[in-house]
N, C-alpha and C. Protein backbone atom coordinates (compact mmCIF):
# COMPACT_ATOMS: atom_id res chain seq x y z
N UNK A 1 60.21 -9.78 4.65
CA UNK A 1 59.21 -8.96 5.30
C UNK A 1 58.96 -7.67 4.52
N UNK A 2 60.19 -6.96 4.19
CA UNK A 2 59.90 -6.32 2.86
C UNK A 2 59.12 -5.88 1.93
N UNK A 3 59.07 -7.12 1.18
CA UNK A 3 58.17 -7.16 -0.01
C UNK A 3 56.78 -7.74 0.49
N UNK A 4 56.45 -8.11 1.92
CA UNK A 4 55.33 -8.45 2.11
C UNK A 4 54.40 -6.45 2.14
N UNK A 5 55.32 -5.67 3.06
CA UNK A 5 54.44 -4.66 3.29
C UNK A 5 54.43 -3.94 1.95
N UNK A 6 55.13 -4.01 1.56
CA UNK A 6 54.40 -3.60 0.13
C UNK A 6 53.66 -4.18 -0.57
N UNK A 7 53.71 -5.46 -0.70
CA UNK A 7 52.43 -6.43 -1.06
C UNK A 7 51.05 -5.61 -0.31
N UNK A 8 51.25 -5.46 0.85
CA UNK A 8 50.03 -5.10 1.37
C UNK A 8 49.62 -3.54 1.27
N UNK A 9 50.60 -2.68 1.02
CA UNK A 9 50.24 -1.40 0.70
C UNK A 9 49.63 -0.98 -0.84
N UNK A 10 50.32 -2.03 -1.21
CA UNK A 10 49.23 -2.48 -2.80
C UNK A 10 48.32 -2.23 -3.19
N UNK A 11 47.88 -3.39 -1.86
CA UNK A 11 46.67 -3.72 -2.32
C UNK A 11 45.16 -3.30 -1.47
N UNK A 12 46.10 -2.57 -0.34
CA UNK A 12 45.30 -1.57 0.06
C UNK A 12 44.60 -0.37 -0.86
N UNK A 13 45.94 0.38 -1.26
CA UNK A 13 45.86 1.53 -2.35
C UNK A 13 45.12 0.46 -3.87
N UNK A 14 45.04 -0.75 -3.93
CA UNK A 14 44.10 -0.88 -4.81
C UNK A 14 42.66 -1.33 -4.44
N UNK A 15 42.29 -1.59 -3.32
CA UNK A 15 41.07 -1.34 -2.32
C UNK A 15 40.62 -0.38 -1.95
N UNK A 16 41.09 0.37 -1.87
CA UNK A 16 40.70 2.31 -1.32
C UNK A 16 40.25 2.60 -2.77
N UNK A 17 41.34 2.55 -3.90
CA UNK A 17 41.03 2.86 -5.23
C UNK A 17 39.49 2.23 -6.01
N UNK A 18 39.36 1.22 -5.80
CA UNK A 18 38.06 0.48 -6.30
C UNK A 18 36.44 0.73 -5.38
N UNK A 19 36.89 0.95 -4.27
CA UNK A 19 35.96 1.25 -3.20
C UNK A 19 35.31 2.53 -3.50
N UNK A 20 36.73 3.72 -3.98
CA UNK A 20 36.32 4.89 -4.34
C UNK A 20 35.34 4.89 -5.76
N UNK A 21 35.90 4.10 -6.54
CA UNK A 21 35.11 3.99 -8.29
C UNK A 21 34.01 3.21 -7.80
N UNK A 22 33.76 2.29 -7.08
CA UNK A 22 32.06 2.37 -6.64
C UNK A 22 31.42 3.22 -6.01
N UNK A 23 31.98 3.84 -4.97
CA UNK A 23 31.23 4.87 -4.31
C UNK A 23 30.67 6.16 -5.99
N UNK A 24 31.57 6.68 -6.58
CA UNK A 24 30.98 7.64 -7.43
C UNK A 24 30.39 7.16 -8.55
N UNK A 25 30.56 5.70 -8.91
CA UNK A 25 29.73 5.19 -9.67
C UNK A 25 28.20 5.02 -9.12
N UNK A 26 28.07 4.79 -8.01
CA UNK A 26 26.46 4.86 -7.39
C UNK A 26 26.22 6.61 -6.55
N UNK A 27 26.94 7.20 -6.78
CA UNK A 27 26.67 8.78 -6.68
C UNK A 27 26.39 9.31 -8.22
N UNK A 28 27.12 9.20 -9.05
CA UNK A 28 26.81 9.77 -9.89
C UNK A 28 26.32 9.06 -11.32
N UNK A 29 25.84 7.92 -10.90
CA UNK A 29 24.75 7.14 -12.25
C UNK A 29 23.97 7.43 -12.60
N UNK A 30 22.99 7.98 -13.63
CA UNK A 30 22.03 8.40 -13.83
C UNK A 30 20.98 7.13 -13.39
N UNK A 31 20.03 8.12 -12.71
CA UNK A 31 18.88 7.69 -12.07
C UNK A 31 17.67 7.41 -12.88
N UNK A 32 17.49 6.52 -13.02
CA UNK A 32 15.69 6.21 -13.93
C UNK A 32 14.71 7.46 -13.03
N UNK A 33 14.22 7.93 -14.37
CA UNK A 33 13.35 8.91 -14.17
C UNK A 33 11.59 8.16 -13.44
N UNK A 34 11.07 8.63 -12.76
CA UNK A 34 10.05 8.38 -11.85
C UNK A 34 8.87 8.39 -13.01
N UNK A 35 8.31 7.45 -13.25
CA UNK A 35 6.83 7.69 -14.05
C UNK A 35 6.25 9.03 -13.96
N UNK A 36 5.27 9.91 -15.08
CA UNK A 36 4.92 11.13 -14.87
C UNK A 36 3.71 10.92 -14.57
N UNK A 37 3.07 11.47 -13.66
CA UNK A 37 1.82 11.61 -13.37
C UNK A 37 1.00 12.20 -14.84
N UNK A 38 -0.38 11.34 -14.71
CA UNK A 38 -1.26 12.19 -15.64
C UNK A 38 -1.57 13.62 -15.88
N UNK A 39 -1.96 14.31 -16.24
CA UNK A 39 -2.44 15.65 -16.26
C UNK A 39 -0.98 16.45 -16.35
N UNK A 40 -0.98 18.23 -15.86
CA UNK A 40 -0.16 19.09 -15.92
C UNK A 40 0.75 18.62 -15.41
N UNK A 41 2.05 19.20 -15.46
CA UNK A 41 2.93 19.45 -13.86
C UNK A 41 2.86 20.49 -12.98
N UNK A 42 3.26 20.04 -12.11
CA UNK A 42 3.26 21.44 -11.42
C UNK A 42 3.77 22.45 -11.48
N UNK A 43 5.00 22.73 -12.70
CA UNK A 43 4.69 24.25 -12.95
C UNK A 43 3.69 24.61 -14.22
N UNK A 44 2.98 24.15 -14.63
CA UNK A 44 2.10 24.64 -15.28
C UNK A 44 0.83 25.55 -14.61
N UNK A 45 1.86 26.48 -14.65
CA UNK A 45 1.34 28.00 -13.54
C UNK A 45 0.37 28.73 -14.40
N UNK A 46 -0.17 28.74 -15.26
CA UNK A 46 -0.93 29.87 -16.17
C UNK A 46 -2.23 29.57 -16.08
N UNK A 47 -3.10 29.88 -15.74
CA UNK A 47 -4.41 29.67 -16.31
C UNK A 47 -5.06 30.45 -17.14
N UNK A 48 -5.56 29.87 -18.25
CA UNK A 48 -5.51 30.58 -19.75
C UNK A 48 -6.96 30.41 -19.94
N UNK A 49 -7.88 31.35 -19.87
CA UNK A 49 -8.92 32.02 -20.25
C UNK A 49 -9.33 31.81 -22.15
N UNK A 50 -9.28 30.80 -22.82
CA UNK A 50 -9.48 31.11 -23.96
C UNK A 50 -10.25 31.78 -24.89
N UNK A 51 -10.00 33.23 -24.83
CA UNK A 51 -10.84 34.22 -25.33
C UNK A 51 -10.95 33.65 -26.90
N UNK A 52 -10.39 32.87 -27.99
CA UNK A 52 -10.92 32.29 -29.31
C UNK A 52 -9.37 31.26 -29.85
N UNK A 53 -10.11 30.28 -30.64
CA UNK A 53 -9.44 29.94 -31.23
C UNK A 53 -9.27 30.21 -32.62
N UNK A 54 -7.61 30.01 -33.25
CA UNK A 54 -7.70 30.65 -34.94
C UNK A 54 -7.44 29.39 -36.00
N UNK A 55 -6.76 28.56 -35.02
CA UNK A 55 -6.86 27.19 -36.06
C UNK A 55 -6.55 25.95 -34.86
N UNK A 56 -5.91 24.88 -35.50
CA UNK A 56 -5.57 24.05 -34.47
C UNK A 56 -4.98 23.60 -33.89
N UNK A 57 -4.01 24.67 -33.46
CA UNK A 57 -2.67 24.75 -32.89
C UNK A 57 -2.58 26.23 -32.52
N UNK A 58 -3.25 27.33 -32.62
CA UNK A 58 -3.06 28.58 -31.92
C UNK A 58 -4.52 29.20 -31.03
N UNK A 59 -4.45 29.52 -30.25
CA UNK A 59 -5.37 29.92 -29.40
C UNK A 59 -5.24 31.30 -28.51
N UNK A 60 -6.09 32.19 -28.17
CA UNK A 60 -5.79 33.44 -27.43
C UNK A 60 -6.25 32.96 -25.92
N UNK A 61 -4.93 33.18 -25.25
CA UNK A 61 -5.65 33.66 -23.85
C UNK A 61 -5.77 35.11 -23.29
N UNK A 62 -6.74 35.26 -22.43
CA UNK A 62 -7.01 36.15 -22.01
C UNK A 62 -5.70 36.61 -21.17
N UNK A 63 -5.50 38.26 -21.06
CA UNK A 63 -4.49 38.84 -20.42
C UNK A 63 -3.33 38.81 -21.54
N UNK A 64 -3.20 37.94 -22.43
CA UNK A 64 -2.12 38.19 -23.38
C UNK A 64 -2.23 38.99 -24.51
N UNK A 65 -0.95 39.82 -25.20
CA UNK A 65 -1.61 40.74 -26.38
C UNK A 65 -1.44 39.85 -27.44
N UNK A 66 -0.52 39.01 -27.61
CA UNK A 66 -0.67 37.67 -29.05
C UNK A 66 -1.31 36.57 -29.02
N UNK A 67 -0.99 36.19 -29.92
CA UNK A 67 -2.09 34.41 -29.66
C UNK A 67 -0.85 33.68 -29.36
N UNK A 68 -1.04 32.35 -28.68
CA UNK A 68 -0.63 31.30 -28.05
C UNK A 68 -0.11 30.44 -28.84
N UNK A 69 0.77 29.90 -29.37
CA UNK A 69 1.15 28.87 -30.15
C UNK A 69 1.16 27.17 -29.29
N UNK A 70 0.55 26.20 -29.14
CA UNK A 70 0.66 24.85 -28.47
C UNK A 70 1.58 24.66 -29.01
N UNK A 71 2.52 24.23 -28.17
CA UNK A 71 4.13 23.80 -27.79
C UNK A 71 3.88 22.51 -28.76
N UNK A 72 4.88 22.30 -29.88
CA UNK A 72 5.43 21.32 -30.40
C UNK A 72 4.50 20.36 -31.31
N UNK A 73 3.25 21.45 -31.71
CA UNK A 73 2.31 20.73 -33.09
C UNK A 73 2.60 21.57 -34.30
N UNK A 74 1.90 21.33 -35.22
CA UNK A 74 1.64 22.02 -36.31
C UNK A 74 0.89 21.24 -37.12
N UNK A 75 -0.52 22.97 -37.47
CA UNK A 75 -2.07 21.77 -37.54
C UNK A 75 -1.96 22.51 -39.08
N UNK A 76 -3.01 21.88 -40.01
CA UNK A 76 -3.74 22.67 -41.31
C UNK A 76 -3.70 24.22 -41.32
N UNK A 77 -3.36 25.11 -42.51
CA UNK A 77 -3.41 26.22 -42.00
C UNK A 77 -5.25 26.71 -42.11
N UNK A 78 -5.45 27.60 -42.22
CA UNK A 78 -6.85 28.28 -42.59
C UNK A 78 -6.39 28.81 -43.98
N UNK A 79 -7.82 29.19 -45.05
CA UNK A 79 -7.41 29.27 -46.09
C UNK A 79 -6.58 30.49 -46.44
N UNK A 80 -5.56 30.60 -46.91
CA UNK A 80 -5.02 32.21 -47.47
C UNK A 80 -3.60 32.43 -46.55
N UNK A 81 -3.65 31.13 -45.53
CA UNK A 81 -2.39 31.90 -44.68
C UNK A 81 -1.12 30.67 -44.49
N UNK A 82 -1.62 29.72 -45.86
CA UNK A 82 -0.20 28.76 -46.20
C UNK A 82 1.01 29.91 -47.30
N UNK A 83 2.20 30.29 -46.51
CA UNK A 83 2.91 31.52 -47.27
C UNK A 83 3.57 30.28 -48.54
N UNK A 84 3.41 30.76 -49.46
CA UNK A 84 4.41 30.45 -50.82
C UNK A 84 5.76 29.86 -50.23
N UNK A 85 6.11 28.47 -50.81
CA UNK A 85 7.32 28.16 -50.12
C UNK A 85 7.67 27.22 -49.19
N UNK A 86 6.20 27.20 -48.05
CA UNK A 86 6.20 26.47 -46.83
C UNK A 86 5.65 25.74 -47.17
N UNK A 87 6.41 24.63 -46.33
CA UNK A 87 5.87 23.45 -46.31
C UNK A 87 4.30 23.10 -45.38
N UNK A 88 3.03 23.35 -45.69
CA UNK A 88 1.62 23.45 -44.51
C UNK A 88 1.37 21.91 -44.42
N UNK A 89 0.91 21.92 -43.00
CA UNK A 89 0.55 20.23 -42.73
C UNK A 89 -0.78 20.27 -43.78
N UNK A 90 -0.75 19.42 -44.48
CA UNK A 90 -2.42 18.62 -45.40
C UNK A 90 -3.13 18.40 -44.13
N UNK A 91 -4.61 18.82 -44.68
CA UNK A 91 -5.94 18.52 -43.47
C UNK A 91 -6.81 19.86 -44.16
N UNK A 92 -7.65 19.48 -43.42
CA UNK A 92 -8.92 20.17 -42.91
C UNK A 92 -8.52 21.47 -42.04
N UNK A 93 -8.34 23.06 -42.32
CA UNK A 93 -8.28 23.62 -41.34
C UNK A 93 -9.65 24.07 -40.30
N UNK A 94 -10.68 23.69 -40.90
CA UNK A 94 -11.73 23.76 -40.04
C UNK A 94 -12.21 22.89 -39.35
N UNK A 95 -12.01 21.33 -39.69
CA UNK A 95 -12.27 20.13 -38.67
C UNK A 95 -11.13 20.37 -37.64
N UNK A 96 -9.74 20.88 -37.82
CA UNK A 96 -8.59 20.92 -36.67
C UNK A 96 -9.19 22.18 -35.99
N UNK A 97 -9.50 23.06 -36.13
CA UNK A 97 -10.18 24.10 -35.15
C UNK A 97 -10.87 23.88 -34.64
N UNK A 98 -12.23 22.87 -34.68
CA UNK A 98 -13.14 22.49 -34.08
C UNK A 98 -12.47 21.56 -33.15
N UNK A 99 -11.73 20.47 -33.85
CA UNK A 99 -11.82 19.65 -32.39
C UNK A 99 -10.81 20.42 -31.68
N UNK A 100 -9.89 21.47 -31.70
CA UNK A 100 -9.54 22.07 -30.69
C UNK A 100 -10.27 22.70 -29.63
N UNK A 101 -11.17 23.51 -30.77
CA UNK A 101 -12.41 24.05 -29.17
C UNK A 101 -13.06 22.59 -28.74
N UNK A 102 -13.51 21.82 -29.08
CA UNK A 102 -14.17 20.53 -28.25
C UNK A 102 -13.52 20.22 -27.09
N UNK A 103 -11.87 20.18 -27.28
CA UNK A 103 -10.88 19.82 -26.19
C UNK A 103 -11.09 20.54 -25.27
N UNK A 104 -11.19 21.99 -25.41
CA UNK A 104 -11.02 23.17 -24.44
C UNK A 104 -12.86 23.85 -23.74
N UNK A 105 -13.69 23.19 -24.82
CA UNK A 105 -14.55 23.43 -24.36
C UNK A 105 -15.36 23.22 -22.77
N UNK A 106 -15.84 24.25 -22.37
CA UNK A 106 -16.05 23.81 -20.97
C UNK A 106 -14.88 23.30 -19.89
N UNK A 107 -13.85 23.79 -20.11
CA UNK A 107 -12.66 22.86 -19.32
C UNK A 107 -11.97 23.99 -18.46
N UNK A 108 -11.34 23.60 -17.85
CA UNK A 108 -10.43 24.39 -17.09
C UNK A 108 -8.77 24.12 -17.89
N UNK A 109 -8.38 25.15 -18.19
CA UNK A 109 -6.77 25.35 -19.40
C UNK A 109 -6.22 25.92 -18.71
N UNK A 110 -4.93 24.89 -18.17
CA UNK A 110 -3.41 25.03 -17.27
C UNK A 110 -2.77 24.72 -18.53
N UNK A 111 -1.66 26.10 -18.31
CA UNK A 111 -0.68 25.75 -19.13
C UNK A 111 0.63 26.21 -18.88
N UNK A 112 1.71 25.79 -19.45
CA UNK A 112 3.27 26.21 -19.19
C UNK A 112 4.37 26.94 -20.55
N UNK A 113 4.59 27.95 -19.84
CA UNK A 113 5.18 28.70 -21.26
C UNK A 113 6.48 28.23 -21.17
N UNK A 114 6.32 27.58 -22.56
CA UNK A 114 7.24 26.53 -23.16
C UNK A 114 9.07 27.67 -23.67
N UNK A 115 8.47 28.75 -24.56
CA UNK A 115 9.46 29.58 -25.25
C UNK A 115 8.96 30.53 -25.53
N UNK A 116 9.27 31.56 -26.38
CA UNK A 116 8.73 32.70 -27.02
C UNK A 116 8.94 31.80 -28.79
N UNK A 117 8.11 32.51 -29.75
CA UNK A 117 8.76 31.86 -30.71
C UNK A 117 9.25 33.45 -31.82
N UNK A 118 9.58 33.26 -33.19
CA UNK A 118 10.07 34.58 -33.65
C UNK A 118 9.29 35.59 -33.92
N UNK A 119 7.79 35.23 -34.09
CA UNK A 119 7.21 36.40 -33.83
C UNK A 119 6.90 36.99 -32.44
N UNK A 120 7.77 36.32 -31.44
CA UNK A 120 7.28 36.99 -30.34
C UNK A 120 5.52 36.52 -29.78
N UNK A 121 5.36 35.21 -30.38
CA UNK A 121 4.43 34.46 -29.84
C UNK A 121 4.82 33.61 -28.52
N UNK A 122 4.17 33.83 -27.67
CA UNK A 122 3.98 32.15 -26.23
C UNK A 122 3.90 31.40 -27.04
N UNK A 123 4.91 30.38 -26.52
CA UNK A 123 4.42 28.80 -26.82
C UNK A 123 4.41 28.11 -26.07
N UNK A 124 3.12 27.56 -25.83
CA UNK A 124 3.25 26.81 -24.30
C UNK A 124 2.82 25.03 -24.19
N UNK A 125 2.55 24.61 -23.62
CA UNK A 125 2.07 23.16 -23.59
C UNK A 125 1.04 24.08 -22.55
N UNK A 126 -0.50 23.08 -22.89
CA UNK A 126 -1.60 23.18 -22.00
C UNK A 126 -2.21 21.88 -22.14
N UNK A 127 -2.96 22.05 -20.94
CA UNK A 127 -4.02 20.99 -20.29
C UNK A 127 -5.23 21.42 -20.30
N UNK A 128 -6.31 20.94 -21.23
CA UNK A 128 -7.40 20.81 -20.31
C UNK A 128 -8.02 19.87 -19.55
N UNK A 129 -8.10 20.55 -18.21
CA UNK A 129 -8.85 19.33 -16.85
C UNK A 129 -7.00 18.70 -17.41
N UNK A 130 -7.40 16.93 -17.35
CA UNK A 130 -6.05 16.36 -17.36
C UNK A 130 -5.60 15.74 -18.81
N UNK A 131 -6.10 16.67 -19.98
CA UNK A 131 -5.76 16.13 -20.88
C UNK A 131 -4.64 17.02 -22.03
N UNK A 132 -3.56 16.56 -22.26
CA UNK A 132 -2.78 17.52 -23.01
C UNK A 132 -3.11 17.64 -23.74
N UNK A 133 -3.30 18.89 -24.66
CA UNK A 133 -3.94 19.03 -25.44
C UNK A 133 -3.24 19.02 -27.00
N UNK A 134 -1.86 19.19 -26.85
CA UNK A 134 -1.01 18.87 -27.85
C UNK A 134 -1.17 17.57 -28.35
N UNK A 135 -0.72 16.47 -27.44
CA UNK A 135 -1.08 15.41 -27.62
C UNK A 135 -2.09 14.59 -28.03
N UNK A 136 -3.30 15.30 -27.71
CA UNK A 136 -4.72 14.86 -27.96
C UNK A 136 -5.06 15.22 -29.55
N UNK A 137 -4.12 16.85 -30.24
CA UNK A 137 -4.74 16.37 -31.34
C UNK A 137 -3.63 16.02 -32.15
N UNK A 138 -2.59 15.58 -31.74
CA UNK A 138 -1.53 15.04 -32.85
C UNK A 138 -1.93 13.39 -32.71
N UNK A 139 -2.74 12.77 -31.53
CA UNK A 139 -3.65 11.82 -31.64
C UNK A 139 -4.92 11.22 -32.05
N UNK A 140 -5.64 12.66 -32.48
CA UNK A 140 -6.76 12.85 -33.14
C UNK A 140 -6.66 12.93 -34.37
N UNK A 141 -5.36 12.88 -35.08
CA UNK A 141 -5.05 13.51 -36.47
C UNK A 141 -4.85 14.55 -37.17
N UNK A 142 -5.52 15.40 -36.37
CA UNK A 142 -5.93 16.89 -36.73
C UNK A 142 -4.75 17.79 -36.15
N UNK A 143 -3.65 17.25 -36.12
CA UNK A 143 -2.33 18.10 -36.16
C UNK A 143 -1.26 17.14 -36.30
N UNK A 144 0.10 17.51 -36.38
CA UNK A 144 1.34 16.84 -36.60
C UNK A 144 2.07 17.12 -36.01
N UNK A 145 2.96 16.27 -35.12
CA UNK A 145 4.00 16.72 -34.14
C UNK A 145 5.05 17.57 -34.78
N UNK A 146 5.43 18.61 -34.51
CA UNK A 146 6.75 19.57 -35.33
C UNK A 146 6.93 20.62 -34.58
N UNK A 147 8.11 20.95 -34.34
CA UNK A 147 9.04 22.41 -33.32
C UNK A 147 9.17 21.70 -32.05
N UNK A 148 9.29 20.95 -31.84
CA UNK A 148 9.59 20.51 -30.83
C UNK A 148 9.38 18.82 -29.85
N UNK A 149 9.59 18.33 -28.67
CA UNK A 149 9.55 16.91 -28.67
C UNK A 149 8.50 16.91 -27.80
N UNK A 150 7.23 16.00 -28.20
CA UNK A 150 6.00 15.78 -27.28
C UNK A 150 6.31 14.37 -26.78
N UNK A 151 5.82 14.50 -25.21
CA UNK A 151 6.42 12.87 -24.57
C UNK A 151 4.71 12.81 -23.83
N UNK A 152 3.72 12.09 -25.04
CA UNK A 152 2.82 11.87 -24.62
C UNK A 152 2.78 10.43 -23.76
């Protein structure tokens, strides 16, 4: 009789034990992330007035004293401002400025401040209406994904 209740205290304490490693295995599994809705998110709290664009990847909004850097491109520079040294994306810097204003033209621009960068520029991801606009021109050609990860 003995060795039965310990038989059974066993295998209790190895039932309690396994019961427990499922319970925190379905508490703490990582969860598949939920599809993202189209357009902004919802903290993309800013609405950005685009007082001009300077190439195709920086833009001024209104209320800010610097220009805007779009979170995680890098377009053609304009002529005179590739510095000695750097590596500048190849292109057109005046076809990538244009289709940036095309994007933003007429639109309503939500956006989310992404970081500061070292000059003390915003860098943000924006939308116009429901289209990212990062994404749109590293899809258009007229920029290159770089500084950061775009999950178009």
């Amino acid at each position: 009789m003995r060795n039965r209740s310990k038989m059974t205290r066993g295998f209790t304490a190895t039932t309690i034990g396994l019961a427990l490693v499922a319970f925190c295995t379905v508490l703490f599994w990582p969860q598949s992330q939920p599809a993202r809705a189209a357009g902004p998110p919802a903290t993309a709290n800013i609405s950005c007035k685009v007082l001009w664009v300077h190439d195709g990847d920086t833009l001024r909004c209104e209320g800010y004293r610097k220009s805007t850097r779009l979170y995680g491109i890098d377009s053609p520079e304009m002529p005179g401002a590739c510095r000695e040294g750097r590596s500048c994306v190849p292109g057109d810097p005046h076809a990538s400025k244009a289709k940036l204003q095309q994007l933003i033209a007429g639109r309503a621009v939500r956006c989310q401040h992404i970081e500061t960068d070292r000059y003390d520029r915003p860098v943000m991801r924006c939308w116009a209406d429901q289209t990212d606009v990062s994404c749109a021109m590293v899809a258009s050609g007229h920029a290159v994904e770089r500084y950061g990860k775009l999950e178009c």
